[in-house]
N, C-alpha and C. Protein backbone atom coordinates (compact mmCIF):
# COMPACT_ATOMS: atom_id res chain seq x y z
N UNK A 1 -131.48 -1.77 8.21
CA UNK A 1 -131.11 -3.17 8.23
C UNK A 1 -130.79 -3.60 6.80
N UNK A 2 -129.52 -4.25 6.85
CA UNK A 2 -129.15 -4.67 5.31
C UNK A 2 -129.91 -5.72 4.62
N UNK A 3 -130.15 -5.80 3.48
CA UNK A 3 -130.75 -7.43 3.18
C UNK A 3 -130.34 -8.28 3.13
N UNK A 4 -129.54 -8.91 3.82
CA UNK A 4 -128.28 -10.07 4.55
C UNK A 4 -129.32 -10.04 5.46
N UNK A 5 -129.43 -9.22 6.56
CA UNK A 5 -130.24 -9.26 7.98
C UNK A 5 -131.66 -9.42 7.92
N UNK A 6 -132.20 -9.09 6.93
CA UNK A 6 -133.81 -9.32 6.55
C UNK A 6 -133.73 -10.76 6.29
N UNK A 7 -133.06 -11.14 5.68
CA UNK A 7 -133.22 -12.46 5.05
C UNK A 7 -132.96 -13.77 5.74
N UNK A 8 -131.99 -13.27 6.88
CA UNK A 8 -131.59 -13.89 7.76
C UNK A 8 -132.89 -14.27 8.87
N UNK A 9 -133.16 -12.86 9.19
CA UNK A 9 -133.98 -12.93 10.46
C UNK A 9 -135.44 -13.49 10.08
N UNK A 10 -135.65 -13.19 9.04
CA UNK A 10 -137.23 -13.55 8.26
C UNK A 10 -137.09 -15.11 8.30
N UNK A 11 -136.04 -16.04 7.99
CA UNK A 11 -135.64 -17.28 7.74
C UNK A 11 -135.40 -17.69 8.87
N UNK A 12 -135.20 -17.30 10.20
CA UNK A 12 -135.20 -17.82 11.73
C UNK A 12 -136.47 -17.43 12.30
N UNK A 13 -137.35 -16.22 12.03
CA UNK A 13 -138.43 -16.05 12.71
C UNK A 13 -139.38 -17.27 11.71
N UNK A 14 -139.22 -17.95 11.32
CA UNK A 14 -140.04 -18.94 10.59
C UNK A 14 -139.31 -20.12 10.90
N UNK A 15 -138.83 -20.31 11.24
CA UNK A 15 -137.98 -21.84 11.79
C UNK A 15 -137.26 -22.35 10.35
N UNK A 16 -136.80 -21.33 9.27
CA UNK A 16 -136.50 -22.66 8.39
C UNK A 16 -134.88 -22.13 7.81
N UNK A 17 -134.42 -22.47 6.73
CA UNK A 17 -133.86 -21.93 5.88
C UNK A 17 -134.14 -21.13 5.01
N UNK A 18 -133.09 -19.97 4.56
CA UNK A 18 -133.75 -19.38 3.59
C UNK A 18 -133.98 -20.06 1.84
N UNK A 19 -135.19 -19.70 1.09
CA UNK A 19 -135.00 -19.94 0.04
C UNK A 19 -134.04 -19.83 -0.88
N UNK A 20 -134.33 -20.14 -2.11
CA UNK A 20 -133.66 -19.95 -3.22
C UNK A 20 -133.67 -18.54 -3.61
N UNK A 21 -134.83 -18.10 -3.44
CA UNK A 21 -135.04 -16.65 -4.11
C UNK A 21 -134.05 -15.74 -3.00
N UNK A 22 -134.21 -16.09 -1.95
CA UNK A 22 -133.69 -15.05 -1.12
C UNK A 22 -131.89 -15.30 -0.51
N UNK A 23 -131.47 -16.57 -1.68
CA UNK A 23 -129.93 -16.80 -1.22
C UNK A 23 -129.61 -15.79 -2.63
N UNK A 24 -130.52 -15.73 -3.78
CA UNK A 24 -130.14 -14.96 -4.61
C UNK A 24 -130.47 -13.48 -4.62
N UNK A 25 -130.84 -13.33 -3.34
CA UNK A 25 -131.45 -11.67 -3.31
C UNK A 25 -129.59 -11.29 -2.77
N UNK A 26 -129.33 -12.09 -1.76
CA UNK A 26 -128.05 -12.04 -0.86
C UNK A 26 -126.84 -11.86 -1.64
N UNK A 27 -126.67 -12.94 -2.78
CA UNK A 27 -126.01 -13.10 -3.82
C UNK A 27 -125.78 -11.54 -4.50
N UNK A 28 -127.10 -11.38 -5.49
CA UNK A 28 -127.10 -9.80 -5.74
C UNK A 28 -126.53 -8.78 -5.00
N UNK A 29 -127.07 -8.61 -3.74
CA UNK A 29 -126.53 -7.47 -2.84
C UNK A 29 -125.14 -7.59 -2.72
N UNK A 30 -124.56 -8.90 -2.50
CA UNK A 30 -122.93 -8.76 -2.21
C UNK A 30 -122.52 -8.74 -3.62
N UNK A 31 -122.66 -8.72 -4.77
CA UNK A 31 -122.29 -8.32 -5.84
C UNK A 31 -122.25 -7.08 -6.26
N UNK A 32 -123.12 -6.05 -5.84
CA UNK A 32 -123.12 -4.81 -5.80
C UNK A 32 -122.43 -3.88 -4.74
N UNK A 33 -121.65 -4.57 -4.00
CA UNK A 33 -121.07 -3.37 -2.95
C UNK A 33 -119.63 -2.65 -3.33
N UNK A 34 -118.84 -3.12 -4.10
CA UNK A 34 -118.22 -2.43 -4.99
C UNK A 34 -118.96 -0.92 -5.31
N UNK A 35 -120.17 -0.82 -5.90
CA UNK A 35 -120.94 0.26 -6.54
C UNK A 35 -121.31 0.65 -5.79
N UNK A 36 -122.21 0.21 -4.44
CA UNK A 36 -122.62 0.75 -2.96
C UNK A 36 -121.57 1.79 -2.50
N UNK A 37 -120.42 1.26 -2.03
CA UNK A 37 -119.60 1.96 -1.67
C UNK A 37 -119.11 3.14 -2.29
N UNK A 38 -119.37 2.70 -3.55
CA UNK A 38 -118.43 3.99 -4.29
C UNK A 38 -119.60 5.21 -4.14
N UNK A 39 -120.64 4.77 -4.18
CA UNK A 39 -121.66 6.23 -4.27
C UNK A 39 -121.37 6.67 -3.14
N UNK A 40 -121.82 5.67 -2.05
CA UNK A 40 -121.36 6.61 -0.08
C UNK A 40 -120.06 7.31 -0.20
N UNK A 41 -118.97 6.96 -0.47
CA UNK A 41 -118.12 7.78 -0.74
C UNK A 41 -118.36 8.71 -1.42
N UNK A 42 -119.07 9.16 -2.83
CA UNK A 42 -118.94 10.20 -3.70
C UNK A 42 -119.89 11.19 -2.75
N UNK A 43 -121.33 10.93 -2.15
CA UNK A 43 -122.03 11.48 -1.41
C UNK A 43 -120.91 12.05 -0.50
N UNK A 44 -120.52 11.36 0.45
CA UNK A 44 -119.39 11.80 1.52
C UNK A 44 -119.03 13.08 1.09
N UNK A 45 -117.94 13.14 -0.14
CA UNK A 45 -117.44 13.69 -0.53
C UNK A 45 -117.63 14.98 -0.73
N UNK A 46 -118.88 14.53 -1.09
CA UNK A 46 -119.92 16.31 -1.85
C UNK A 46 -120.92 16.61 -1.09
N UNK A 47 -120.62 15.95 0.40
CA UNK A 47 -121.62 16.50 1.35
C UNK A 47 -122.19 17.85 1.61
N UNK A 48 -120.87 18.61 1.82
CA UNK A 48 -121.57 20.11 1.89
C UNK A 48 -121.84 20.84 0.54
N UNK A 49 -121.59 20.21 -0.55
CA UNK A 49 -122.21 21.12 -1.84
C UNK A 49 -123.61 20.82 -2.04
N UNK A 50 -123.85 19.45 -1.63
CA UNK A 50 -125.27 18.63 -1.94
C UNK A 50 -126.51 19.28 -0.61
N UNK A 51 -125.62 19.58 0.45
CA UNK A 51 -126.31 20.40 1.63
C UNK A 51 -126.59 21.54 1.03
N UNK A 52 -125.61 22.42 0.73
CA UNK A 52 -125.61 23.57 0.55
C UNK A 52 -127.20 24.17 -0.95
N UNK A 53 -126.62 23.55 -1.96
CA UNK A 53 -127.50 23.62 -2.52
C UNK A 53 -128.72 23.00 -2.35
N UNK A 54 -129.54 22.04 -1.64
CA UNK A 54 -130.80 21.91 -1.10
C UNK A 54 -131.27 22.94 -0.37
N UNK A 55 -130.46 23.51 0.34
CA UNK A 55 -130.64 24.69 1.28
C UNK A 55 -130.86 26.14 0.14
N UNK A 56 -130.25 25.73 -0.62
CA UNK A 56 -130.99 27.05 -1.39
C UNK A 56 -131.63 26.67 -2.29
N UNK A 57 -132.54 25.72 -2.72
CA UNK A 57 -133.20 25.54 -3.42
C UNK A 57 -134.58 25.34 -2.37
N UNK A 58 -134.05 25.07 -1.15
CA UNK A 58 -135.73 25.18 -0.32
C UNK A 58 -136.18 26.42 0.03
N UNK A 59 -135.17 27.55 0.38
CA UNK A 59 -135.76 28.54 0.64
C UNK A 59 -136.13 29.75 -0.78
N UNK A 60 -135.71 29.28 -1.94
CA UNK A 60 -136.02 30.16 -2.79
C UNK A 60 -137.63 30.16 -3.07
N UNK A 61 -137.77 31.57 -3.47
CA UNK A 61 -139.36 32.12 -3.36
C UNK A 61 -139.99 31.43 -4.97
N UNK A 62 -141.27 30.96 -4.66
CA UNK A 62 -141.40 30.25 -5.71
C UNK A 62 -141.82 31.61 -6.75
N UNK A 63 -141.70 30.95 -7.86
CA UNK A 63 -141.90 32.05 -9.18
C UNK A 63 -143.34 32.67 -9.50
């Protein structure tokens, strides 16, 4: 769940509006998805090298 949806739902399961603190938690997060995105993409990208090498770094015999 994104923190848009936390903030949302936390602020209706209490009957009110959300605060100040938490219009600026919202604020933050949509300021950062530019940078969000770009990592999911780079991950995407290097999915099977980032697989691949966990996979051999779990089965190697320890020293």
């Amino acid at each position: 769940m994104t923190v848009i949806s936390q903030v949302i739902l936390k602020a209706d399961d209490e009957l009110r509006y959300p605060s100040s603190g938490e219009l600026k938690n919202i604020k933050d997060f949509l300021q950062t998805g530019v940078q969000r995105t770009r990592i999911a993409s780079t991950l995407a990208e290097n999915e099977k090298k980032i697989v691949q090498e966990a996979t051999k770094q779990l089965w190697q015999k320890p020293s």
